[in-house]
Protein backbone atom coordinates (compact mmCIF):
# COMPACT_ATOMS: atom_id res chain seq x y z
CA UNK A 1 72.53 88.32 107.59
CA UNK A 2 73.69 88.10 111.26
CA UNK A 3 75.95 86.17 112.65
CA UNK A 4 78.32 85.13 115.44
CA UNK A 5 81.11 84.37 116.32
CA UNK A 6 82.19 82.81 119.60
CA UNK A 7 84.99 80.02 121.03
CA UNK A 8 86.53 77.71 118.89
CA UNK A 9 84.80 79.90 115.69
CA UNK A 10 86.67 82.75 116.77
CA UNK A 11 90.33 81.47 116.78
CA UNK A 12 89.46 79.33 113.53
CA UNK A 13 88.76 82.97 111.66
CA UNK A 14 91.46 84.50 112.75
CA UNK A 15 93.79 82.35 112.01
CA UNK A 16 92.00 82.59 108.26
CA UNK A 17 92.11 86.36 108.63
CA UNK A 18 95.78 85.79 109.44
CA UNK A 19 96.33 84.51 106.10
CA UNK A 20 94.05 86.74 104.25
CA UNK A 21 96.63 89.44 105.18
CA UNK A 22 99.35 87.16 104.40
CA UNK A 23 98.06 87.20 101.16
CA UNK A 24 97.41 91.01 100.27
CA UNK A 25 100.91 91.37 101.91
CA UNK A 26 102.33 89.37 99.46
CA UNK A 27 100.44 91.65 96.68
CA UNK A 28 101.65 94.65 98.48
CA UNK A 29 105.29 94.02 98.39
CA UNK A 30 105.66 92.91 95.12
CA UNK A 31 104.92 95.95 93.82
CA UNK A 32 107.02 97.69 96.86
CA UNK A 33 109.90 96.15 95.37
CA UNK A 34 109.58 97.89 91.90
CA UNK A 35 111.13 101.09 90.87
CA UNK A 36 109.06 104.04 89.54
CA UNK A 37 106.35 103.90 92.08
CA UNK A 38 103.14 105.95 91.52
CA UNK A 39 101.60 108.09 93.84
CA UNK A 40 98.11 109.53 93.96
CA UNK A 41 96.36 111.86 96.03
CA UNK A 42 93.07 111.67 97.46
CA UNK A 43 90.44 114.33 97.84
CA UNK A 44 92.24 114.59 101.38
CA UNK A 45 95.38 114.93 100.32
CA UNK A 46 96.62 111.74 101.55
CA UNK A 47 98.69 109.43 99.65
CA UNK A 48 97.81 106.55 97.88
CA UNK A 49 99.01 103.77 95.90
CA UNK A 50 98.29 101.01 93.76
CA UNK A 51 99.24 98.52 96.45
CA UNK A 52 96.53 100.11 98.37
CA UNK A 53 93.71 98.95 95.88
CA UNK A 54 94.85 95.71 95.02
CA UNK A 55 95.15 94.54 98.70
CA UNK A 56 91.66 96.13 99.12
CA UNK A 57 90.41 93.84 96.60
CA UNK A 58 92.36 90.81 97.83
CA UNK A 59 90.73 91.03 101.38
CA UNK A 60 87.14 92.08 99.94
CA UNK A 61 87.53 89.15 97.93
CA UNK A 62 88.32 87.01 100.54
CA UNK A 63 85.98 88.68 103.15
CA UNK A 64 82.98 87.67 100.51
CA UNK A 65 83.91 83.75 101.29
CA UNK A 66 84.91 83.79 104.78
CA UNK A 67 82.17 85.92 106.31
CA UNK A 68 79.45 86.20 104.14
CA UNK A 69 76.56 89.09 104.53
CA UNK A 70 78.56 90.90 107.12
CA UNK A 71 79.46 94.57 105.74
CA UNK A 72 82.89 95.45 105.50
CA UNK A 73 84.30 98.67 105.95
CA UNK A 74 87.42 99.83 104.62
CA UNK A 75 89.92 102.75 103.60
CA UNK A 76 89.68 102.16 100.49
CA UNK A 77 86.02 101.25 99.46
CA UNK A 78 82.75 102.96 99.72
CA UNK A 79 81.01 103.21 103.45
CA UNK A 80 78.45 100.15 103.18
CA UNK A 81 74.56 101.39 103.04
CA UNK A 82 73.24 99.06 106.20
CA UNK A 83 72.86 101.89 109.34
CA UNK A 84 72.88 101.12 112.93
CA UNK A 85 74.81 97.57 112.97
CA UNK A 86 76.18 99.03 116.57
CA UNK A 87 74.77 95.64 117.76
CA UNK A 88 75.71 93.36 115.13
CA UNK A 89 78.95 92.64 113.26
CA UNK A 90 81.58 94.30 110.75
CA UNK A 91 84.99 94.05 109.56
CA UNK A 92 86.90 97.11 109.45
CA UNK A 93 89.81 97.26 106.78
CA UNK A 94 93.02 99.57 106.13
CA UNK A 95 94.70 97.47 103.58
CA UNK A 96 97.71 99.69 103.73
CA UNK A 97 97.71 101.34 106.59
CA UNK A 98 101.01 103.42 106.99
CA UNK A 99 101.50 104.67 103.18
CA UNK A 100 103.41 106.96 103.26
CA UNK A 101 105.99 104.47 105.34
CA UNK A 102 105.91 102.69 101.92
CA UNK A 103 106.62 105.43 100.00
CA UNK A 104 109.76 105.96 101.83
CA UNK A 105 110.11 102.00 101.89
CA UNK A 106 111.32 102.15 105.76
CA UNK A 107 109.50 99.13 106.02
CA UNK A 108 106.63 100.25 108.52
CA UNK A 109 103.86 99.79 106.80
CA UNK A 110 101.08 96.90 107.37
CA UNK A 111 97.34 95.11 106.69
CA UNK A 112 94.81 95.38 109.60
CA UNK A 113 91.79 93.86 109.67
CA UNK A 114 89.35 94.05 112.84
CA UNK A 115 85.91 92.40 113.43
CA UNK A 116 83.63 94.62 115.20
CA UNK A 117 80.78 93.05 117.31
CA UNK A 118 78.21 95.42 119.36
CA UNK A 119 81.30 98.19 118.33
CA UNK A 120 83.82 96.99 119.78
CA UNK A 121 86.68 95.03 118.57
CA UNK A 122 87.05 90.83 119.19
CA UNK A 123 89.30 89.88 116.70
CA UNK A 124 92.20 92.26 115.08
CA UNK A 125 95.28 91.05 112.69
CA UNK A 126 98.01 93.32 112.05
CA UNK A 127 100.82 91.63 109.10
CA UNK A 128 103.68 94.17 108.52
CA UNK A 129 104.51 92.26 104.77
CA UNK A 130 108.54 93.80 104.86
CA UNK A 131 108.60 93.11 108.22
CA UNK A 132 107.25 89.24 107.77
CA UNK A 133 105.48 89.64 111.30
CA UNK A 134 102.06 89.12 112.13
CA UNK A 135 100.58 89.96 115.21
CA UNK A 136 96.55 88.79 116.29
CA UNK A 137 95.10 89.47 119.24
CA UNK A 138 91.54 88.36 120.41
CA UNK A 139 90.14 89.79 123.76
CA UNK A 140 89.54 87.27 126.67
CA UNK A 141 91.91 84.62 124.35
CA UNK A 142 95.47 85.94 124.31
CA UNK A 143 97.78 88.01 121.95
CA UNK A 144 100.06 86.23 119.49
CA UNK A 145 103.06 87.06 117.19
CA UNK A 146 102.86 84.09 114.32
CA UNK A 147 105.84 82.16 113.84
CA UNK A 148 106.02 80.40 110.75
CA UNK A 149 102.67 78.73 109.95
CA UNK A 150 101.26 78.70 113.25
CA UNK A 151 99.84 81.79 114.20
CA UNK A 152 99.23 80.94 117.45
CA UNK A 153 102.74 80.08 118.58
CA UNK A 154 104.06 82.76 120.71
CA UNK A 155 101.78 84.50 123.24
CA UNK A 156 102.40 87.93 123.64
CA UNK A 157 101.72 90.66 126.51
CA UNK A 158 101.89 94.10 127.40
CA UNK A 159 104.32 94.88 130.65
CA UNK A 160 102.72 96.31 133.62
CA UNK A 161 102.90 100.08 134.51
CA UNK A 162 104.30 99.70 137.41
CA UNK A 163 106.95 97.17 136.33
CA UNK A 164 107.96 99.78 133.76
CA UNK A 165 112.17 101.19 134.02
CA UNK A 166 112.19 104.80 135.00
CA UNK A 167 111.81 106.43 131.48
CA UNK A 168 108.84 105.44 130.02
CA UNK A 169 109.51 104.51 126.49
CA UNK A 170 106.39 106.75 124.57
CA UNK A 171 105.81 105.82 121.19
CA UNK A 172 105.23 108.81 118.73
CA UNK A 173 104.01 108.60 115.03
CA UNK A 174 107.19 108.63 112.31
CA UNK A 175 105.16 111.22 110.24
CA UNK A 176 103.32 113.24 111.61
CA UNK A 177 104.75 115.82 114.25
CA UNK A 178 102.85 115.36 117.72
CA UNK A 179 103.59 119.02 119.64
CA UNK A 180 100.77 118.24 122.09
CA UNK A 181 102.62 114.64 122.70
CA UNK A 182 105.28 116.14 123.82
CA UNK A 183 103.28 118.90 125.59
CA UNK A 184 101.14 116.12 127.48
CA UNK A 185 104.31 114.54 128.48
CA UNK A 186 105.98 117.22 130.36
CA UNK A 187 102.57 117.05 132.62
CA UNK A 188 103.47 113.74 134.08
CA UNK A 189 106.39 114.56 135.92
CA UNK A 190 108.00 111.50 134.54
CA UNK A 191 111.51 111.11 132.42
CA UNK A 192 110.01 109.61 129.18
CA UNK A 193 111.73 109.01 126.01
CA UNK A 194 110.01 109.11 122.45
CA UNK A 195 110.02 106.46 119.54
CA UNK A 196 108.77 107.18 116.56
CA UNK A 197 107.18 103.93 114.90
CA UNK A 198 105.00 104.00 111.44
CA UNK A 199 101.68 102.82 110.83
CA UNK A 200 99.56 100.32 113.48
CA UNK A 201 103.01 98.83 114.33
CA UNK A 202 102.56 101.30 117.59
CA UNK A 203 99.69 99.40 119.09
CA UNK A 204 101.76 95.84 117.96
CA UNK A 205 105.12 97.83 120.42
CA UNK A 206 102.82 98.00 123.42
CA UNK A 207 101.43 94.64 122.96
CA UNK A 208 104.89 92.98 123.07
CA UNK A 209 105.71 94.70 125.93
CA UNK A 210 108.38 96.96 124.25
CA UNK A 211 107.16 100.27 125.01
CA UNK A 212 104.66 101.32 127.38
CA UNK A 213 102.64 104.52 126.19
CA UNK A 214 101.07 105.43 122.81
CA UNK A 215 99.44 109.27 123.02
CA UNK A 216 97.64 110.11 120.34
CA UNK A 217 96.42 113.67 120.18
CA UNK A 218 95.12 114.27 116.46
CA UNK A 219 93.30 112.46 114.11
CA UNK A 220 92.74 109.27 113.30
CA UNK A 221 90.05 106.78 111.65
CA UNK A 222 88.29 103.50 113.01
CA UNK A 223 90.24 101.60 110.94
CA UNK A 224 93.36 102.80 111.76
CA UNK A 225 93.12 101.37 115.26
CA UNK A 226 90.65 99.05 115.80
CA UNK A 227 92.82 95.95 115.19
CA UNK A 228 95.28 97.54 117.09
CA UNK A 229 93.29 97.84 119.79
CA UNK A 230 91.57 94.33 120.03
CA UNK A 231 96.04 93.47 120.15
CA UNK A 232 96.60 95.62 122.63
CA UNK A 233 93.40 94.55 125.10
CA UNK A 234 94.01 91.28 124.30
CA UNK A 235 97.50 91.33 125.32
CA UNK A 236 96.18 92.84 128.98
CA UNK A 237 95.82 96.52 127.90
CA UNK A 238 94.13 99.07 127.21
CA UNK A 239 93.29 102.10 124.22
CA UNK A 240 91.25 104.28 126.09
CA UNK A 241 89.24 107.94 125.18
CA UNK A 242 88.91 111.39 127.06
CA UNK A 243 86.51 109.05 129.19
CA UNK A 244 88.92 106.13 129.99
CA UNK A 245 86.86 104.33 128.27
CA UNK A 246 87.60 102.13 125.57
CA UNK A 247 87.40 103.30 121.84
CA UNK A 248 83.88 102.18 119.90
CA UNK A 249 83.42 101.51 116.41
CA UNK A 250 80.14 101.06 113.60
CA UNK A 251 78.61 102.57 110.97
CA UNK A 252 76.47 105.04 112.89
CA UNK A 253 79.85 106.71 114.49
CA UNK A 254 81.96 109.13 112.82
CA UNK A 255 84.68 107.82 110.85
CA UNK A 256 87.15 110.02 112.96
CA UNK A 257 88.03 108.05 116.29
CA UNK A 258 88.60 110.58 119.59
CA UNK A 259 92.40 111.06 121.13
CA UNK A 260 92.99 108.05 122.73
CA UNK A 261 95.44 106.50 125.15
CA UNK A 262 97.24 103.18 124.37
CA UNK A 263 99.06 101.54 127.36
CA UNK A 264 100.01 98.45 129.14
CA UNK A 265 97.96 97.62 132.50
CA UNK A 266 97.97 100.33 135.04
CA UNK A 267 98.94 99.12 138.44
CA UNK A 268 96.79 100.18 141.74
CA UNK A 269 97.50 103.54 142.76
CA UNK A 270 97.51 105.16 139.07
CA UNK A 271 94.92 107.68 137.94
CA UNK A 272 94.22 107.94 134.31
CA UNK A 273 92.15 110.50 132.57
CA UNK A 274 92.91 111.84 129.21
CA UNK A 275 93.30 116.00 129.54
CA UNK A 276 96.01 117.91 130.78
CA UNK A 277 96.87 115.93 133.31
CA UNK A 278 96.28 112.26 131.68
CA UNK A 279 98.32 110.45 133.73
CA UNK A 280 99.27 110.71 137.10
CA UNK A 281 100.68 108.97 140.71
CA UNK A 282 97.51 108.92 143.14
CA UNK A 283 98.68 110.05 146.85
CA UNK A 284 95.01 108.08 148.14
């Protein structure tokens, strides 16, 4: 079944999407807030939990009313069976994206949920449930932090490059250690200072204008970053590949997404290519 979704139809979902999350948030931290929490491992040896399923099934669930016969595509479920929907729609899912943020209950943890049309992203939630914020950005609309019931009510937007104070403030991930980050940073010639932030919550920083770089050399998956990236675009950004060009996402790609770049809008006179030398001062 295709579909589409355009104008009005497009704010009206996500605001439903919104409170999809809402709702497998909800799910998720009441069992965050128990003791004895039990931890599994996965043929990959990543964590997971049973918060992780049962928000899975809350926004499949919910998915099956709100968007009927397009696939879904999440963390946690099998990879649908329809090939080569590059051109048509689906929702990709990370239900708890950050898990191991929840293990150590620093709070960092959230629910994304992306729609993908002709593989890129146009709509992308991100709810951090300890947190209680809930960021949704759609591309060519605006970028909004909900407050209260209205998820609409406070734009948001990345800060311009070249408005940016002398450091740059470079967001890292909390878990995992980044040696080529740091590496890649040296080649700018630029002061920087590094944050480490859990889970999507990175591409939500940028978006708000609080920090103005996220490197990522190492791997990640499409649904680890493409409602982060529909945020951060949607906010006047960018998340860009080896290519500077922006990150794509379907059933016909690999799972694995490419290092990327996420960054506020570069002002004229900035080069950008992601290598050795990813980001530079032109002298043209």
């Amino acid at each position: 079944m295709k579909q589409h979704f355009g104008g009005s139809d497009l704010k009206h979902l996500a605001a439903s999407l919104a409170e999809l999350a809402w709702q497998a948030g909800e799910a998720i931290l009441m069992i965050y807030q128990q003791t004895g929490l039990k931890v599994h491992c996965k043929a990959d040896e990543s964590p997971v939990t049973e918060a992780d399923f049962i928000a899975d099934e809350i926004i499949r669930s919910g998915l099956l009313r709100l968007t009927p016969g397009v696939p879904v595509w999440s963390e946690e479920s099998d990879k649908p069976s329809e090939l080569n929907l590059i051109n048509n729609h689906l929702i990709l899912v990370d239900p708890l994206d950050g898990t191991r943020e929840f293990i150590k209950r620093n709070g960092e943890f959230t629910v994304n949920i992306a729609v993908i049309e002709n593989g890129l992203p146009i709509i992308g939630i991100i709810h951090a449930p300890a947190l209680q914020q809930t960021f949704l950005g759609i591309p060519g609309v605006g970028a909004f932090e909900s407050v209260q019931n209205n998820v609409f009510a406070k734009p948001i937007a990345c800060t311009p490059f070249a408005n940016t104070p002398h450091t740059l403030r470079v967001l890292g991930s909390r878990s995992y250690c980044m040696p080529k980050q740091t590496q890649w940073l040296k080649t700018i010639g630029y002061p920087s200072h590094i944050e480490g932030v859990g889970s999507a919550l990175k591409f939500c920083r940028i978006a708000q204008g609080l920090a103005d770089l996220y490197p990522r050399f190492g791997p990640t998956c499409q649904w680890d970053t493409a409602a982060g990236q529909a945020i951060v675009e949607a906010a006047g950004g960018q998340v860009c590949n080896a290519q500077a060009q922006p990150l794509r996402y379907g059933l016909d790609r690999d799972v694995l997404n490419q290092d990327f770049l996420a960054s506020g809008p570069f002002a004229k006179g900035w080069l950008i290519q992601f290598d050795d030398t990813l980001l530079k001062r032109s002298l043209a």
